[in-house]
PDB file of N, CA and C in Angstrom:
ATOM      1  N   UNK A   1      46.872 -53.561  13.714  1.00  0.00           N
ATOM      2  CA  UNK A   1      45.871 -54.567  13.380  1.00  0.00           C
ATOM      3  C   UNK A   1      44.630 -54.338  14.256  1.00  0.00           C
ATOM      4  N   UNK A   2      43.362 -54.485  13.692  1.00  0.00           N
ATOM      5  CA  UNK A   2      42.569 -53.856  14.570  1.00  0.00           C
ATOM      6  C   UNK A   2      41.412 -55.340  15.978  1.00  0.00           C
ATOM      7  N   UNK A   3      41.683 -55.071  16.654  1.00  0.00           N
ATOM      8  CA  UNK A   3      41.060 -55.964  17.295  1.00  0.00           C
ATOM      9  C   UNK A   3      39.783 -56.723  17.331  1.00  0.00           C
ATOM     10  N   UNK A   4      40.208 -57.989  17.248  1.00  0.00           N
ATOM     11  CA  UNK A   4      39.156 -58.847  17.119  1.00  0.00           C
ATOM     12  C   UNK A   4      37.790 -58.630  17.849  1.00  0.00           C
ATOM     13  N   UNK A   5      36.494 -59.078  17.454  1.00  0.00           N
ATOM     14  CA  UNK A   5      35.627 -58.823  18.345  1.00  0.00           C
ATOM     15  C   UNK A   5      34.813 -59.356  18.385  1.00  0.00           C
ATOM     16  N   UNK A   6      34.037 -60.500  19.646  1.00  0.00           N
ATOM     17  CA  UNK A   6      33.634 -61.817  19.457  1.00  0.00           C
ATOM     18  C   UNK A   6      32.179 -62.060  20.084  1.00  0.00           C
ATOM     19  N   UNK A   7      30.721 -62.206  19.953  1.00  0.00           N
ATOM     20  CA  UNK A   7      29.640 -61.933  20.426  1.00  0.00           C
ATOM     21  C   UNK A   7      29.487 -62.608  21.515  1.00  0.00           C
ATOM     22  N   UNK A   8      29.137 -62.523  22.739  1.00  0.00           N
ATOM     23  CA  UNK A   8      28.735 -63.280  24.354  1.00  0.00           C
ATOM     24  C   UNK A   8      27.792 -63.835  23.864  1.00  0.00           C
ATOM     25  N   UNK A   9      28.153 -65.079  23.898  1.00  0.00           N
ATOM     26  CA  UNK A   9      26.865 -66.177  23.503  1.00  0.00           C
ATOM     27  C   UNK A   9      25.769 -66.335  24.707  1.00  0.00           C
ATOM     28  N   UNK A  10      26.147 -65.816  25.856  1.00  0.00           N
ATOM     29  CA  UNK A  10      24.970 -65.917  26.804  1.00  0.00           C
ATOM     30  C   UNK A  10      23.792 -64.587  26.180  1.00  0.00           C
ATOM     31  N   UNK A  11      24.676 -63.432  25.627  1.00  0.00           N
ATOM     32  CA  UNK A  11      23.944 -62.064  25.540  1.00  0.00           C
ATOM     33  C   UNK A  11      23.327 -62.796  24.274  1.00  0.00           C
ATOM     34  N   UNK A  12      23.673 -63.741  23.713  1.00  0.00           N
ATOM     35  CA  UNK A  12      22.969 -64.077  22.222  1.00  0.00           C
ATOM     36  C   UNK A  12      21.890 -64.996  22.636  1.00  0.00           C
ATOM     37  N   UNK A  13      22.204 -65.957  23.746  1.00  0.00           N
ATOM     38  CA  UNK A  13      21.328 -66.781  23.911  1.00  0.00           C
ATOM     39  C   UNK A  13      20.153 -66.074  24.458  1.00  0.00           C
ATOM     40  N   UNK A  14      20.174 -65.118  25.516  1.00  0.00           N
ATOM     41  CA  UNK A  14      19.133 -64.296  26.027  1.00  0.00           C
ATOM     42  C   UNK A  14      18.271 -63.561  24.605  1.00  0.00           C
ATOM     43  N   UNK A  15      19.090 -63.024  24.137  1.00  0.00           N
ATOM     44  CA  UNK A  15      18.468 -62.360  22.670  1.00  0.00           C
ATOM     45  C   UNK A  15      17.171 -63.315  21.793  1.00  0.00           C
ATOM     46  N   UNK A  16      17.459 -64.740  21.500  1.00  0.00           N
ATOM     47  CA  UNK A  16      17.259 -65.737  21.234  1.00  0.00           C
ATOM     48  C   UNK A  16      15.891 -66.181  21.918  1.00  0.00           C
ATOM     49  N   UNK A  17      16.119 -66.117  23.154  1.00  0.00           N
ATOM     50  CA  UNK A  17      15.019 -66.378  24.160  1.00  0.00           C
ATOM     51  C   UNK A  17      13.988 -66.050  24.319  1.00  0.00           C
ATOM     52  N   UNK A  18      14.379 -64.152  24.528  1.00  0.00           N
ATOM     53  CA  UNK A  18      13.533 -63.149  24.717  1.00  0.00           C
ATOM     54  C   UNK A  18      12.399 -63.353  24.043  1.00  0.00           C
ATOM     55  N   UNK A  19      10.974 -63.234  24.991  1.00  0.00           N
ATOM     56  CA  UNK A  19       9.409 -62.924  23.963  1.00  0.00           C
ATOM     57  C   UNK A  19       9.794 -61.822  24.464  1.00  0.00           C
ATOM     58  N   UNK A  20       8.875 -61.158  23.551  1.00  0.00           N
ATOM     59  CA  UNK A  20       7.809 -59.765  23.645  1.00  0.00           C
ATOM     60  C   UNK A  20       7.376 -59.547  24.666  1.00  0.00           C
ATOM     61  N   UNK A  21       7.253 -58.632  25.345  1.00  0.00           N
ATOM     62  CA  UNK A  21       6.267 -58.849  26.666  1.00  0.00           C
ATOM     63  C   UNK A  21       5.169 -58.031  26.770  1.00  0.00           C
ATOM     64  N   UNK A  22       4.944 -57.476  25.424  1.00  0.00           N
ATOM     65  CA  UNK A  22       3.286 -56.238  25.264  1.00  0.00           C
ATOM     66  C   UNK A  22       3.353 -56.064  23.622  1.00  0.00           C
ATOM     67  N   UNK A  23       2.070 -55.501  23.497  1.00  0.00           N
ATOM     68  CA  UNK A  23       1.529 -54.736  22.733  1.00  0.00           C
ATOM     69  C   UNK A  23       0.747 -56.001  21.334  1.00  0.00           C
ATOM     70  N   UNK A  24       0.991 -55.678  20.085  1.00  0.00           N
ATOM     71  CA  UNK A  24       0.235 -56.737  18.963  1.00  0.00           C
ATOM     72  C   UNK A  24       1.215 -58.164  19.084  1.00  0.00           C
ATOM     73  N   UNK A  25       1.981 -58.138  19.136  1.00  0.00           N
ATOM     74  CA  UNK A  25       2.874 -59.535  18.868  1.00  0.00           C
ATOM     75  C   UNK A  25       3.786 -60.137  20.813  1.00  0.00           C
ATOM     76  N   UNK A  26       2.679 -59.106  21.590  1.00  0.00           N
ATOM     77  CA  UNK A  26       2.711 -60.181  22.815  1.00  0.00           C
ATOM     78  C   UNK A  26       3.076 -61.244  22.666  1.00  0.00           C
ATOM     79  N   UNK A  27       3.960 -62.061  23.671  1.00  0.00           N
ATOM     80  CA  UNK A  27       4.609 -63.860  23.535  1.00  0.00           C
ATOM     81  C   UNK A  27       5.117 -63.626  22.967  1.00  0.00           C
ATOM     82  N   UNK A  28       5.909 -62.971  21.383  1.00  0.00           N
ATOM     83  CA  UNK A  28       6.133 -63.857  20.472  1.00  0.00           C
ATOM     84  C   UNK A  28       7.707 -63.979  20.653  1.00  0.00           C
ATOM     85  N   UNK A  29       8.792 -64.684  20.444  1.00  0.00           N
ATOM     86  CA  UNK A  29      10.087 -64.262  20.191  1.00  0.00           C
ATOM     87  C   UNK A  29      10.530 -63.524  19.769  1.00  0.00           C
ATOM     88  N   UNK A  30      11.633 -62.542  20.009  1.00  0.00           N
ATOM     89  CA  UNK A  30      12.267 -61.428  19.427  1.00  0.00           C
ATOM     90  C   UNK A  30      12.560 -61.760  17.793  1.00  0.00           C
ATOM     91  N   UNK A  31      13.035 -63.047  17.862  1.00  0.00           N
ATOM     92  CA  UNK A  31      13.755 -63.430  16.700  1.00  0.00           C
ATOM     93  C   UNK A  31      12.469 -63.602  15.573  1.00  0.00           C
ATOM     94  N   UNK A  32      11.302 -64.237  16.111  1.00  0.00           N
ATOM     95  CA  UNK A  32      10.187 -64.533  15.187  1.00  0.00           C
ATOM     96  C   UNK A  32       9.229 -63.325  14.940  1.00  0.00           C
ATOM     97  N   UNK A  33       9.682 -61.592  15.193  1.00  0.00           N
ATOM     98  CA  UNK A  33       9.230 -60.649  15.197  1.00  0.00           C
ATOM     99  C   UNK A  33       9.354 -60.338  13.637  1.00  0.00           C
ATOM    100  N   UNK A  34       8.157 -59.818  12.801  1.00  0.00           N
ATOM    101  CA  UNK A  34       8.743 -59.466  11.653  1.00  0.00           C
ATOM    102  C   UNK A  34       8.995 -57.962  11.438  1.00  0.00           C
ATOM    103  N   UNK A  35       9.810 -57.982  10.804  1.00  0.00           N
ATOM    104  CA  UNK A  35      11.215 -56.853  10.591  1.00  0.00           C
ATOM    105  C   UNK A  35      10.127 -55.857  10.252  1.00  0.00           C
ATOM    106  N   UNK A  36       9.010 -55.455   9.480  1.00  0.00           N
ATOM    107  CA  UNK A  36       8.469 -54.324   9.400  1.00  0.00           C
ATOM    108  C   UNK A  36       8.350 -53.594  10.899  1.00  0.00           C
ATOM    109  N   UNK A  37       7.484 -54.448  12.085  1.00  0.00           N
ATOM    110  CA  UNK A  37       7.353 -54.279  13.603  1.00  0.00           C
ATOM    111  C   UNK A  37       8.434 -53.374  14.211  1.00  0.00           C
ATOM    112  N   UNK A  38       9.533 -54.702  13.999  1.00  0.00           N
ATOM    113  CA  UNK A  38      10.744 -54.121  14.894  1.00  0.00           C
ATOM    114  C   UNK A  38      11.330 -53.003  14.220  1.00  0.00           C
ATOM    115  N   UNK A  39      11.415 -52.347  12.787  1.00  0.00           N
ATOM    116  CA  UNK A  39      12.010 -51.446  12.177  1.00  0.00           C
ATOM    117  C   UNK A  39      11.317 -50.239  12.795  1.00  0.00           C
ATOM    118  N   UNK A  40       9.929 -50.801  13.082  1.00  0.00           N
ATOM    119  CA  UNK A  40       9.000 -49.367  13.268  1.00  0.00           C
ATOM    120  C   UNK A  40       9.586 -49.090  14.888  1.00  0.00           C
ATOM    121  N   UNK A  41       9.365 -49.897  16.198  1.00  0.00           N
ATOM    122  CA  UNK A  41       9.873 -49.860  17.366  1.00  0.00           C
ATOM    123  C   UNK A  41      11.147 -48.952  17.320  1.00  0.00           C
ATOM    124  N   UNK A  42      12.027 -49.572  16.301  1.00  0.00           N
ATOM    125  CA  UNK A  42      13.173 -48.613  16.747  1.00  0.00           C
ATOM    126  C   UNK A  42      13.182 -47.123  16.320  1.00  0.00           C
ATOM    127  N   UNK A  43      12.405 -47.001  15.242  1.00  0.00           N
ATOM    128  CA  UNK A  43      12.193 -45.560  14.935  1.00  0.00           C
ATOM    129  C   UNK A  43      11.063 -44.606  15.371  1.00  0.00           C
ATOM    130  N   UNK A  44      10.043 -45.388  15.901  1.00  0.00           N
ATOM    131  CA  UNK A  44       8.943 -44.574  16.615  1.00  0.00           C
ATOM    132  C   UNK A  44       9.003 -45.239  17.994  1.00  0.00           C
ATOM    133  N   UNK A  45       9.196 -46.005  18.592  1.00  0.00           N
ATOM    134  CA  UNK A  45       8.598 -45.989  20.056  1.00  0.00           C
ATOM    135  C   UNK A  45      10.090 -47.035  20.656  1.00  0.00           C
ATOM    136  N   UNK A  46      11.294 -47.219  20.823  1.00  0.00           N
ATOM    137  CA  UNK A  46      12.064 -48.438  21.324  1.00  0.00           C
ATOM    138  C   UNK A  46      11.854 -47.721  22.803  1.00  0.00           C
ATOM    139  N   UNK A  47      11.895 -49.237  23.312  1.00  0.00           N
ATOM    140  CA  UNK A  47      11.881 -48.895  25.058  1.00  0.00           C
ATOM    141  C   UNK A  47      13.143 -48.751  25.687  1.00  0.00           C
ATOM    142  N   UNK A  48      13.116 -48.119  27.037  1.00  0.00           N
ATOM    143  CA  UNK A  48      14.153 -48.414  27.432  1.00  0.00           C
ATOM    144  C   UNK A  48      14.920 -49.226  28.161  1.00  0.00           C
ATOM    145  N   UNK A  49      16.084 -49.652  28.764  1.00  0.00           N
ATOM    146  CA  UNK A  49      15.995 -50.677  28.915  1.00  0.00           C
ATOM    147  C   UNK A  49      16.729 -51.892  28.196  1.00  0.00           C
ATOM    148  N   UNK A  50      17.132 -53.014  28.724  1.00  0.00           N
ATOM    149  CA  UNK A  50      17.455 -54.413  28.070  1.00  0.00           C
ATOM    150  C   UNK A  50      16.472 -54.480  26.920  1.00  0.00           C
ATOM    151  N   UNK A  51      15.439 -54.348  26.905  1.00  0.00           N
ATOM    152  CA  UNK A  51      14.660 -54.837  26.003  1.00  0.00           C
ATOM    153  C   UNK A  51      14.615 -53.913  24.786  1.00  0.00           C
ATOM    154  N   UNK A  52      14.977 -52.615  24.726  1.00  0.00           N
ATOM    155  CA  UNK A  52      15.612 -51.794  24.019  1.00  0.00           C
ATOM    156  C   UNK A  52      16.828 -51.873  23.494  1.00  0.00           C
ATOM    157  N   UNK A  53      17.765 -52.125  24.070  1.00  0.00           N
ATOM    158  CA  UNK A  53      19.096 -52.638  23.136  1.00  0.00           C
ATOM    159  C   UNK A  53      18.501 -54.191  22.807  1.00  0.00           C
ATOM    160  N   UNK A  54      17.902 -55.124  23.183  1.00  0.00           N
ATOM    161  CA  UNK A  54      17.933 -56.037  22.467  1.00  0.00           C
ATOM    162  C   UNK A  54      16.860 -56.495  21.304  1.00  0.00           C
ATOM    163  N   UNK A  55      16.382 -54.979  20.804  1.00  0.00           N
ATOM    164  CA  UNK A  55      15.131 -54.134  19.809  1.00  0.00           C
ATOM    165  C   UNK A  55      16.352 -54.108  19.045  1.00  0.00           C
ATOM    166  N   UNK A  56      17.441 -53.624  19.029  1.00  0.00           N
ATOM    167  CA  UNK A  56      17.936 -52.467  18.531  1.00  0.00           C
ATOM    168  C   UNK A  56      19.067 -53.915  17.983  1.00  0.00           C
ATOM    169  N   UNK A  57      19.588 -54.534  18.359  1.00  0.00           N
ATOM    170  CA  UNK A  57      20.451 -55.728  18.607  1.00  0.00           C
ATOM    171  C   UNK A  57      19.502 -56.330  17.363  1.00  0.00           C
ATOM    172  N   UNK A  58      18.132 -56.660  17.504  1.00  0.00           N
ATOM    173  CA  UNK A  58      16.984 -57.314  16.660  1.00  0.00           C
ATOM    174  C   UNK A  58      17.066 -56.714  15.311  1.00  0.00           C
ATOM    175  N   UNK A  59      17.362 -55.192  15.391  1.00  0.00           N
ATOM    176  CA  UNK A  59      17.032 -54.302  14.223  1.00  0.00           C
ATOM    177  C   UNK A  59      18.128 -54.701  13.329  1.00  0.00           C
ATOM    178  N   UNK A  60      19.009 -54.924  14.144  1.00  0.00           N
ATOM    179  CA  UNK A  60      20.543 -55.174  13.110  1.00  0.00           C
ATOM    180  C   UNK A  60      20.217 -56.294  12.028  1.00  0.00           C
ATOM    181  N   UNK A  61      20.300 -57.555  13.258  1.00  0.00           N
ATOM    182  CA  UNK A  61      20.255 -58.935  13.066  1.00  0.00           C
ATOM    183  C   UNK A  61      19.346 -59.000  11.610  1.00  0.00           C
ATOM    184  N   UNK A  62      18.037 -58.696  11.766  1.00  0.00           N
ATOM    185  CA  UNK A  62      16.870 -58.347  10.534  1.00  0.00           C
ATOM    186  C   UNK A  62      16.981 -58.006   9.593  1.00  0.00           C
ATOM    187  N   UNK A  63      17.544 -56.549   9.974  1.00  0.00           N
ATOM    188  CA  UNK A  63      18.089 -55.947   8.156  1.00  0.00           C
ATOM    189  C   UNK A  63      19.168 -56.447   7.389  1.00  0.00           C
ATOM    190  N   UNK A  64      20.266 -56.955   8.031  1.00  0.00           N
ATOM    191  CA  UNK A  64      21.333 -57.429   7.139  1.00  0.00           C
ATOM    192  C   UNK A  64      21.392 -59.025   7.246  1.00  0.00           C
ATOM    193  N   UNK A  65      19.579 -59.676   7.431  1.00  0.00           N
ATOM    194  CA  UNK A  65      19.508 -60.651   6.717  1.00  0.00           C
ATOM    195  C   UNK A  65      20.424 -62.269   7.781  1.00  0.00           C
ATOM    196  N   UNK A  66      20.632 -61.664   8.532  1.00  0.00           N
ATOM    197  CA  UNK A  66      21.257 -62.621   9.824  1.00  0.00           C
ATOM    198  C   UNK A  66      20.737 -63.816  10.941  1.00  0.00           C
ATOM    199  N   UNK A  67      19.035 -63.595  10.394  1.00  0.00           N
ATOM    200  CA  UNK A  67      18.372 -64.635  11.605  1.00  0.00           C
ATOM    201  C   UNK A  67      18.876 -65.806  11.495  1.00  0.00           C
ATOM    202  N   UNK A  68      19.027 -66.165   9.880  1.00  0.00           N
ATOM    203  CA  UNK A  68      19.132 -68.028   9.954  1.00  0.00           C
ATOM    204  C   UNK A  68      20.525 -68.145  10.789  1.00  0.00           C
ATOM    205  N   UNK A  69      21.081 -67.467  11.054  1.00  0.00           N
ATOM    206  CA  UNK A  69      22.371 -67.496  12.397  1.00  0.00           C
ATOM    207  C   UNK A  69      21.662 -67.950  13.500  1.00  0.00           C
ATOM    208  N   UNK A  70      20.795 -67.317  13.835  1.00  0.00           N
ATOM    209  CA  UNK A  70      20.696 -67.649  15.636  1.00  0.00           C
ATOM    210  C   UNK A  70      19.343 -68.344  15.422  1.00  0.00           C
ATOM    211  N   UNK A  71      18.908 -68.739  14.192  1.00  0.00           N
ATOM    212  CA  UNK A  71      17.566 -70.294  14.647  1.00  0.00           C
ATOM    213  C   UNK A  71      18.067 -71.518  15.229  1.00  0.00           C
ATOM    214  N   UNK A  72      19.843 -71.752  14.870  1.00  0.00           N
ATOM    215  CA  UNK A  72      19.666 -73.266  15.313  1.00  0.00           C
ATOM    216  C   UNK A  72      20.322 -73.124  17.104  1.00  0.00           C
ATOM    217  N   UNK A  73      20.317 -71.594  17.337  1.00  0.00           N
ATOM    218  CA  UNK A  73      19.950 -71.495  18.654  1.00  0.00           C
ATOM    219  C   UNK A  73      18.711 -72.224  19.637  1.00  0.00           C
ATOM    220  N   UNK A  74      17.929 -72.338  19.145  1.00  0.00           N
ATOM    221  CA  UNK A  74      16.480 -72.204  19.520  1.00  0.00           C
ATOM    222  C   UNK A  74      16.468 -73.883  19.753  1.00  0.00           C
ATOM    223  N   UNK A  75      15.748 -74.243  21.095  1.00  0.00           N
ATOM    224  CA  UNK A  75      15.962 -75.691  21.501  1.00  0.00           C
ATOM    225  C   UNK A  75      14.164 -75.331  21.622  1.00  0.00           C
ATOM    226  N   UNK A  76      13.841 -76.818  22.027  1.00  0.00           N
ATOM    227  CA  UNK A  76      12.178 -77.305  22.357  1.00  0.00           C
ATOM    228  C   UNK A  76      12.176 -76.434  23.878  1.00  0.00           C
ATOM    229  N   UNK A  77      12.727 -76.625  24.427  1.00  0.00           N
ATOM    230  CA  UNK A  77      12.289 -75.437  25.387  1.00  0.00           C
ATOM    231  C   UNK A  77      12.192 -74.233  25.201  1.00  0.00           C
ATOM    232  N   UNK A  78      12.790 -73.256  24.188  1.00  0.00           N
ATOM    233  CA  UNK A  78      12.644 -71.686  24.446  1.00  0.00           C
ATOM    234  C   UNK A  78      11.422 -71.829  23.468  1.00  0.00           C
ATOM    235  N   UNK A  79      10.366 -72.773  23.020  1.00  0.00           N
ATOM    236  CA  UNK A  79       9.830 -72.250  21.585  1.00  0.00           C
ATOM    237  C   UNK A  79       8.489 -71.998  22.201  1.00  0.00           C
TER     238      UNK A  79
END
């Protein structure tokens, strides 16, 4: 049977959190990044780094349509 496998809600909450910290969409939330941006990051320029797996973490989430999962993450403080 193949083992279960369950996401670290702190690594989700950080994900969640995360702004941008350069370039056109400076500030913005990872999550409120639109998917053309982040598709391009991971194929021409991802950094390295936390902020690179959590590009890459972003890239997933985006393409197979997964954000409305982690919006009701989002409290009046991270916005």
């Amino acid at each position: 049977m193949p083992e279960e496998v369950f996401p670290d809600p702190q690594r989700l909450r950080s994900l969640v959190t995360t702004r941008m910290p350069y370039g056109k969409h400076a500030g913005r939330l990872l999550l409120d990044l639109p998917e053309p941006y982040v598709v391009w990051m991971v194929t021409h320029q991802l950094p390295q780094g936390l902020l690179g797996e959590q590009l890459l973490e972003m890239y997933e989430i985006k393409v197979n349509g997964l954000e409305g999962l982690l919006r009701p993450m989002l409290t009046r403080e991270n916005l």
